[in-house]
N, C-alpha and C. Protein backbone atom coordinates (compact mmCIF):
# COMPACT_ATOMS: atom_id res chain seq x y z
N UNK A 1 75.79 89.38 177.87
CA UNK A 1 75.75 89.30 179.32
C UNK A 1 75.58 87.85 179.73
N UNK A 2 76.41 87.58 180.71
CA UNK A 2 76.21 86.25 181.14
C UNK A 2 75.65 85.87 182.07
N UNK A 3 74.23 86.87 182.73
CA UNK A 3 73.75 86.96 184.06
C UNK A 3 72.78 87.88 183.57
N UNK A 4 71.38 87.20 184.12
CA UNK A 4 70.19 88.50 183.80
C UNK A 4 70.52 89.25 184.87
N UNK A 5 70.15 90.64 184.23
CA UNK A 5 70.36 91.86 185.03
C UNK A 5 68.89 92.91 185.15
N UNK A 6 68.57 93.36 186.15
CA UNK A 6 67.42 93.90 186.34
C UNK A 6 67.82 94.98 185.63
N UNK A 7 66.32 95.93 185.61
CA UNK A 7 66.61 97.27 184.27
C UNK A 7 67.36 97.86 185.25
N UNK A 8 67.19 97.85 187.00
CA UNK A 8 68.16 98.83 187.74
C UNK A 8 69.64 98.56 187.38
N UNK A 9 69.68 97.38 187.57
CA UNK A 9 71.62 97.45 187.13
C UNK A 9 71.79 97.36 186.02
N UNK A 10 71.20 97.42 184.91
CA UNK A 10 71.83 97.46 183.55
C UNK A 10 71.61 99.47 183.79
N UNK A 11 70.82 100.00 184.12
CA UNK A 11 70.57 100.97 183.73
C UNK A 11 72.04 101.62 185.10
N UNK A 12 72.07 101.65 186.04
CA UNK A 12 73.36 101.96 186.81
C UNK A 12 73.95 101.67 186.21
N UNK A 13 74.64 100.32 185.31
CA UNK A 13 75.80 100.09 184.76
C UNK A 13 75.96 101.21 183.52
N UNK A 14 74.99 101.74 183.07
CA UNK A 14 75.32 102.21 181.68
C UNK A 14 75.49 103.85 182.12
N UNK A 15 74.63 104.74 183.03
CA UNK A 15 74.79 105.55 183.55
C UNK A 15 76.41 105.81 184.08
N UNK A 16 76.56 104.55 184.75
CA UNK A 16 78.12 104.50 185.31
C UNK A 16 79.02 104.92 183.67
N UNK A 17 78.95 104.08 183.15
CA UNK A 17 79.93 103.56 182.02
C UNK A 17 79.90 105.11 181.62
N UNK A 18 79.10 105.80 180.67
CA UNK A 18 78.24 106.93 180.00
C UNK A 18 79.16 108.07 180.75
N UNK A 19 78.81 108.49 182.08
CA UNK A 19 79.06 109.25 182.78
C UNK A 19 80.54 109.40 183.12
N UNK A 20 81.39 108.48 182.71
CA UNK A 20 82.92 108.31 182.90
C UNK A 20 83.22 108.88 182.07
N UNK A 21 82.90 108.54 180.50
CA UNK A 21 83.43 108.72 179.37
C UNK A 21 83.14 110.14 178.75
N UNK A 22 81.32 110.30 178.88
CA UNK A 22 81.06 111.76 178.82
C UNK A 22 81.03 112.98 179.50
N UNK A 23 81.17 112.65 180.97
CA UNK A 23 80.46 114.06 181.70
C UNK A 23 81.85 114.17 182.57
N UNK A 24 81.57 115.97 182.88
CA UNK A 24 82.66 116.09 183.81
C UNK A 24 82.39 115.67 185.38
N UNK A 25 82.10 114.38 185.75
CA UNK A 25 82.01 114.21 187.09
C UNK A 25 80.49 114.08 187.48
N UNK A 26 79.50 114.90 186.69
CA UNK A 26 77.67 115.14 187.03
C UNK A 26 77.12 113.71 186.40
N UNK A 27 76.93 113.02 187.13
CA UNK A 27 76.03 111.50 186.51
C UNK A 27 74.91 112.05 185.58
N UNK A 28 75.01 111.50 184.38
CA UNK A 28 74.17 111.50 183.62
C UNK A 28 72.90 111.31 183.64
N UNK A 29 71.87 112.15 183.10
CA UNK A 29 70.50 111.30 184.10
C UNK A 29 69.54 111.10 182.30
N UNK A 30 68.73 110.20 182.35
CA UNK A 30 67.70 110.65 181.01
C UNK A 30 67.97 111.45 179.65
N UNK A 31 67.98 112.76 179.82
CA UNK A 31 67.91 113.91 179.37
C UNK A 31 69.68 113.65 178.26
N UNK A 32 70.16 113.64 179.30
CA UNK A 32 71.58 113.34 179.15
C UNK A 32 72.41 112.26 178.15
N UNK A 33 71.83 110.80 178.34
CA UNK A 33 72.02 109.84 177.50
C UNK A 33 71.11 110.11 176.21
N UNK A 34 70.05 110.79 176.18
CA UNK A 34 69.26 110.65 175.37
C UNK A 34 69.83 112.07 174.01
N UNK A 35 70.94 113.05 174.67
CA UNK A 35 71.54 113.86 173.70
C UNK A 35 72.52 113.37 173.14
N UNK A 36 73.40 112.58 173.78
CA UNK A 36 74.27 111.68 173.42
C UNK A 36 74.08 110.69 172.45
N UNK A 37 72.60 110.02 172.64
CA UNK A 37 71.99 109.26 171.21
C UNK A 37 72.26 109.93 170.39
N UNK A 38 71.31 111.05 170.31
CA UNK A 38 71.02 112.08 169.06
C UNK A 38 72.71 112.63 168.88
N UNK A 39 73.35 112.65 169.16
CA UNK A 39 74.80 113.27 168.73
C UNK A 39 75.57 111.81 168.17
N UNK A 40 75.31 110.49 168.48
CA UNK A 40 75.70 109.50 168.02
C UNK A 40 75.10 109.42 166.59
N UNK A 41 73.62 109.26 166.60
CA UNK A 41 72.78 109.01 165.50
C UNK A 41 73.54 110.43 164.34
N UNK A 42 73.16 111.40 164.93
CA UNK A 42 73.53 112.28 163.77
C UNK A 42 74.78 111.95 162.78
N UNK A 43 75.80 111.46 163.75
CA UNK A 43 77.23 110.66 162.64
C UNK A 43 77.95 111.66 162.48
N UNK A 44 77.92 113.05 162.96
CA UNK A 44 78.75 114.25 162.56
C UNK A 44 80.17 114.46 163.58
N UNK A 45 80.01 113.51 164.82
CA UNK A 45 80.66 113.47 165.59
C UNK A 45 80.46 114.87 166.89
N UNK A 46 80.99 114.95 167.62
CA UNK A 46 80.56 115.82 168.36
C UNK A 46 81.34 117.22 168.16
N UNK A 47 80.43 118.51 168.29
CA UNK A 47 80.88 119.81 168.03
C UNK A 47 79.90 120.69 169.06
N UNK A 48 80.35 121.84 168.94
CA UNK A 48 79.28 122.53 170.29
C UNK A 48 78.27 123.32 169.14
N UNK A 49 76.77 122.59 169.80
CA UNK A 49 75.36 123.11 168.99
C UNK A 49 74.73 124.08 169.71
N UNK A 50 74.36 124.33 168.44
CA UNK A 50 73.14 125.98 168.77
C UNK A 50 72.48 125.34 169.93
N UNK A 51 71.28 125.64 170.28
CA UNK A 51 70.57 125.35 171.39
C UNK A 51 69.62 124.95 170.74
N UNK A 52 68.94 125.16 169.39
CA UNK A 52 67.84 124.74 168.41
C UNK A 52 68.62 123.17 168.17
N UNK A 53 69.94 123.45 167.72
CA UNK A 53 70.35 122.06 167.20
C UNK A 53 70.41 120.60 168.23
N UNK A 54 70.35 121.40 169.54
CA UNK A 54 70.37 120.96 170.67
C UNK A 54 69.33 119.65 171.12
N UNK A 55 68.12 120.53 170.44
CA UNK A 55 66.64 120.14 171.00
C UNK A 55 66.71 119.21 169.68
N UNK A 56 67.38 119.77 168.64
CA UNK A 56 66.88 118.63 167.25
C UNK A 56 67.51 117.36 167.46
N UNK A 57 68.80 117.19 168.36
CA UNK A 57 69.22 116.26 168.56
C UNK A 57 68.72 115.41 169.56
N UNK A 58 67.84 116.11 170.06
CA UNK A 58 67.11 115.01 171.36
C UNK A 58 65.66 114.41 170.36
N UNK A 59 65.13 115.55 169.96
CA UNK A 59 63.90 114.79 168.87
C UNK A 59 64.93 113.56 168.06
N UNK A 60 66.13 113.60 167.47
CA UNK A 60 66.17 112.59 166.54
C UNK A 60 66.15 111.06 167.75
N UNK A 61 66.68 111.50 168.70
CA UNK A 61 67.43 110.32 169.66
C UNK A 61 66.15 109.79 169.81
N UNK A 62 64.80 110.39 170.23
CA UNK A 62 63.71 109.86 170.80
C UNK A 62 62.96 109.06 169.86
N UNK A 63 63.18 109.70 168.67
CA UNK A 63 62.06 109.34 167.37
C UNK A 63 63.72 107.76 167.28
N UNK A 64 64.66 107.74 167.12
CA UNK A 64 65.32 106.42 167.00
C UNK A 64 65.33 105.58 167.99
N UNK A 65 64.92 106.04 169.12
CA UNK A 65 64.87 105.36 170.59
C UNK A 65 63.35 104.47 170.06
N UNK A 66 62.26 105.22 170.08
CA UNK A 66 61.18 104.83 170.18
C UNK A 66 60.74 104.01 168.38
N UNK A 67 61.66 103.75 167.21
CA UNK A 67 60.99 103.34 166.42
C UNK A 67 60.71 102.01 166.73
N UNK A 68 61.66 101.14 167.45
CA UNK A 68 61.37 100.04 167.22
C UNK A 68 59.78 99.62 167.69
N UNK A 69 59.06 100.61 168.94
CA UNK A 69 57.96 100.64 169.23
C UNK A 69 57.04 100.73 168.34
N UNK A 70 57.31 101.11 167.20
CA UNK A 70 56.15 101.21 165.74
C UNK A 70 55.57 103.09 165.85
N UNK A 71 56.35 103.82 166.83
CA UNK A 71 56.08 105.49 166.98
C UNK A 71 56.77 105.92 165.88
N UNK A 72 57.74 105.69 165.67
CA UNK A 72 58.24 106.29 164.45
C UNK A 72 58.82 105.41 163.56
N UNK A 73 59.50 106.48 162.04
CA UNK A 73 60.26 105.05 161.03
C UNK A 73 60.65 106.44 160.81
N UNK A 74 62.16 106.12 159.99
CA UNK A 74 62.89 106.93 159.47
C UNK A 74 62.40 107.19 158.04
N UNK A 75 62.88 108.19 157.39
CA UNK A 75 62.43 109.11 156.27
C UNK A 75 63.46 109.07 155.63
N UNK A 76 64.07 110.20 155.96
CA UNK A 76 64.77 110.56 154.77
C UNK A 76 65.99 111.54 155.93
N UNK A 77 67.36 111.69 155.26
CA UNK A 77 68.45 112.36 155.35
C UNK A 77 68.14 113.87 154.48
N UNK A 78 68.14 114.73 155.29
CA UNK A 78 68.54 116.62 154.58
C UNK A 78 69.58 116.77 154.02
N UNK A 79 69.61 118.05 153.34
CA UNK A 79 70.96 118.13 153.05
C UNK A 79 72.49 118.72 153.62
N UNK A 80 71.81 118.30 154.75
CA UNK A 80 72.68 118.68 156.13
C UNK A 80 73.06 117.36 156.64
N UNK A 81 72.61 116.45 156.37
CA UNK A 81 72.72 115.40 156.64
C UNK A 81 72.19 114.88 158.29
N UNK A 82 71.00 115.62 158.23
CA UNK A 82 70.37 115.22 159.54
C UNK A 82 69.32 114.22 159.27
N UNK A 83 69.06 113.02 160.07
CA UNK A 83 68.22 112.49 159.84
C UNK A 83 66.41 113.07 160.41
N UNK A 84 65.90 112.40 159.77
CA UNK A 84 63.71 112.73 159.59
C UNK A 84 63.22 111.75 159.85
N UNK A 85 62.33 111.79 160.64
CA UNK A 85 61.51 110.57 160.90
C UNK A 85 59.78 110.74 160.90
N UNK A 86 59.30 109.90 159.98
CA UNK A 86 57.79 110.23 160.39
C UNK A 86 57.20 109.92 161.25
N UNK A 87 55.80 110.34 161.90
CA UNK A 87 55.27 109.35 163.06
C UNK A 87 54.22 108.12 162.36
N UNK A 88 54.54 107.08 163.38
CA UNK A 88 53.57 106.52 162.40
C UNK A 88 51.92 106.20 163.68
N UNK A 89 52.22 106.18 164.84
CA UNK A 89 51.46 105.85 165.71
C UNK A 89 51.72 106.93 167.01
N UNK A 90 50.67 107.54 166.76
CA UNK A 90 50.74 109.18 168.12
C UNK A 90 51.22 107.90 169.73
N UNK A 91 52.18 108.91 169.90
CA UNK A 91 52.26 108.11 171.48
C UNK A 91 51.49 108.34 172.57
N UNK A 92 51.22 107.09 173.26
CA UNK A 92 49.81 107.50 174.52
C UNK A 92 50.24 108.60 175.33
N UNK A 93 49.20 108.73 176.17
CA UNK A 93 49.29 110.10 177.09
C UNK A 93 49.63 109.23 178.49
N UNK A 94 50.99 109.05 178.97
CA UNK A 94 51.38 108.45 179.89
C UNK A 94 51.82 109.40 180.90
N UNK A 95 51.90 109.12 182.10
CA UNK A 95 52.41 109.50 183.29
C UNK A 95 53.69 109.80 183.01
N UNK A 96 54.10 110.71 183.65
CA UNK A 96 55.79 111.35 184.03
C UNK A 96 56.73 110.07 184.13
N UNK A 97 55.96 109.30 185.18
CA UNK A 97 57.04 108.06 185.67
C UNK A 97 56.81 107.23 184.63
N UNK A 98 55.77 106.81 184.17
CA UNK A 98 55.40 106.05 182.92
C UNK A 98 56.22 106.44 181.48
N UNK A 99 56.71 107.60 181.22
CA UNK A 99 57.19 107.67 180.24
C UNK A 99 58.85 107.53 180.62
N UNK A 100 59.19 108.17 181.55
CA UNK A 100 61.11 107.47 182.17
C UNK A 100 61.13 105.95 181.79
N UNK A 101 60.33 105.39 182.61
CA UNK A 101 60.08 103.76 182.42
C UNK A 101 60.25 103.48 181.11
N UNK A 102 59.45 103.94 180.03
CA UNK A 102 59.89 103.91 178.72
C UNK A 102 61.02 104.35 177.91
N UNK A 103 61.36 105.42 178.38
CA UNK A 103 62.73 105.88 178.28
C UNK A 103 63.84 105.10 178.42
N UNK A 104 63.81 104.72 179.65
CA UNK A 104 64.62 103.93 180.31
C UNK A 104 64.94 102.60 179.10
N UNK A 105 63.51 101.64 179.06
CA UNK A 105 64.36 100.77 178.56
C UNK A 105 64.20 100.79 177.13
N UNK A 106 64.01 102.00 176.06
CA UNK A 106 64.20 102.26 175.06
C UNK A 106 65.92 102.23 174.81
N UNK A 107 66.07 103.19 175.93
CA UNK A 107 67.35 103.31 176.09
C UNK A 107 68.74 102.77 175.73
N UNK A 108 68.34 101.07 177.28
CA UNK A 108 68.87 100.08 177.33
C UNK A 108 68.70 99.04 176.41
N UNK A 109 67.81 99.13 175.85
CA UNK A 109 67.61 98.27 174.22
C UNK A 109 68.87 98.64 173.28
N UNK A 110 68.27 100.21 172.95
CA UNK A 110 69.51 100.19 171.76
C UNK A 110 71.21 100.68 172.48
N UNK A 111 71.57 100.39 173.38
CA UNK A 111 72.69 99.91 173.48
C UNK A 111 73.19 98.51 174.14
N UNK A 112 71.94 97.85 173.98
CA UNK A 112 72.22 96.66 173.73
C UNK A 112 72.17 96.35 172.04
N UNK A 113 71.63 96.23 171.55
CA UNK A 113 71.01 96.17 170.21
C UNK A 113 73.19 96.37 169.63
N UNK A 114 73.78 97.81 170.39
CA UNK A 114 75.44 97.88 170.29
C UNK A 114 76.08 96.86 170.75
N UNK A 115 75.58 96.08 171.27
CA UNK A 115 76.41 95.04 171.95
C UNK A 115 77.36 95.83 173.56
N UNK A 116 76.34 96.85 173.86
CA UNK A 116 76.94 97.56 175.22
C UNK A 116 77.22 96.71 176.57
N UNK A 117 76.08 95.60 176.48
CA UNK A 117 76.15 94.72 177.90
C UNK A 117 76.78 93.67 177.74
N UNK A 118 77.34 93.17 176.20
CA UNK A 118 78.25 91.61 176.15
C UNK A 118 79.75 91.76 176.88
N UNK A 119 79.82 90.45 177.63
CA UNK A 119 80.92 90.92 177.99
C UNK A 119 82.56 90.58 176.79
């Protein structure tokens, strides 16, 4: 990026971007980018999941969202080839808005970390 960008417009820009490519027309909110991690991370490419596999894919996205925070580290691959992560540090007991906020720029980290915001 050749211009600092507040977390609001990096986070509109990526919502924008996200929401073109994945959704039929419904802006993506949280919940949304954060299944899309977990369906990236998994590497299996996308297929339609159980509703268990659903939720496992949002635990992996969060536990890879949040390692760089020192909450989690990766483990080990199943023989399903899903990834495991241990905890290593319980996460605080934060506010509703307090944890989006974290969300948020967990988020915008690792698709930067992709090189999502270079132009």
């Amino acid at each position: 990026m050749t211009k600092e960008w507040s977390l609001k417009e990096k986070w509109d820009f990526l919502t924008e971007q996200l929401t073109e490519k994945f959704s039929e027309g419904e802006e993506l909110n949280v919940d949304g980018i954060i299944y899309l991690i977990g369906v990236q991370e998994l590497g299996q490419g996308y297929r339609a999941f159980k509703k268990d596999e659903k939720l496992n894919l949002m635990h992996i996205a969060i536990c890879k969202l949040l390692e760089p925070y020192g909450y989690y580290e990766f483990d080990f691959f199943d023989e399903d080839g899903w990834p495991h992560y241990k905890i290593i540090t319980e996460l605080p007991n934060l506010k509703p808005g307090e944890q989006t906020i974290l969300m948020k720029e967990a988020i915008l980290a690792y698709f930067e970390s992709l090189g999502f915001f270079e132009d």
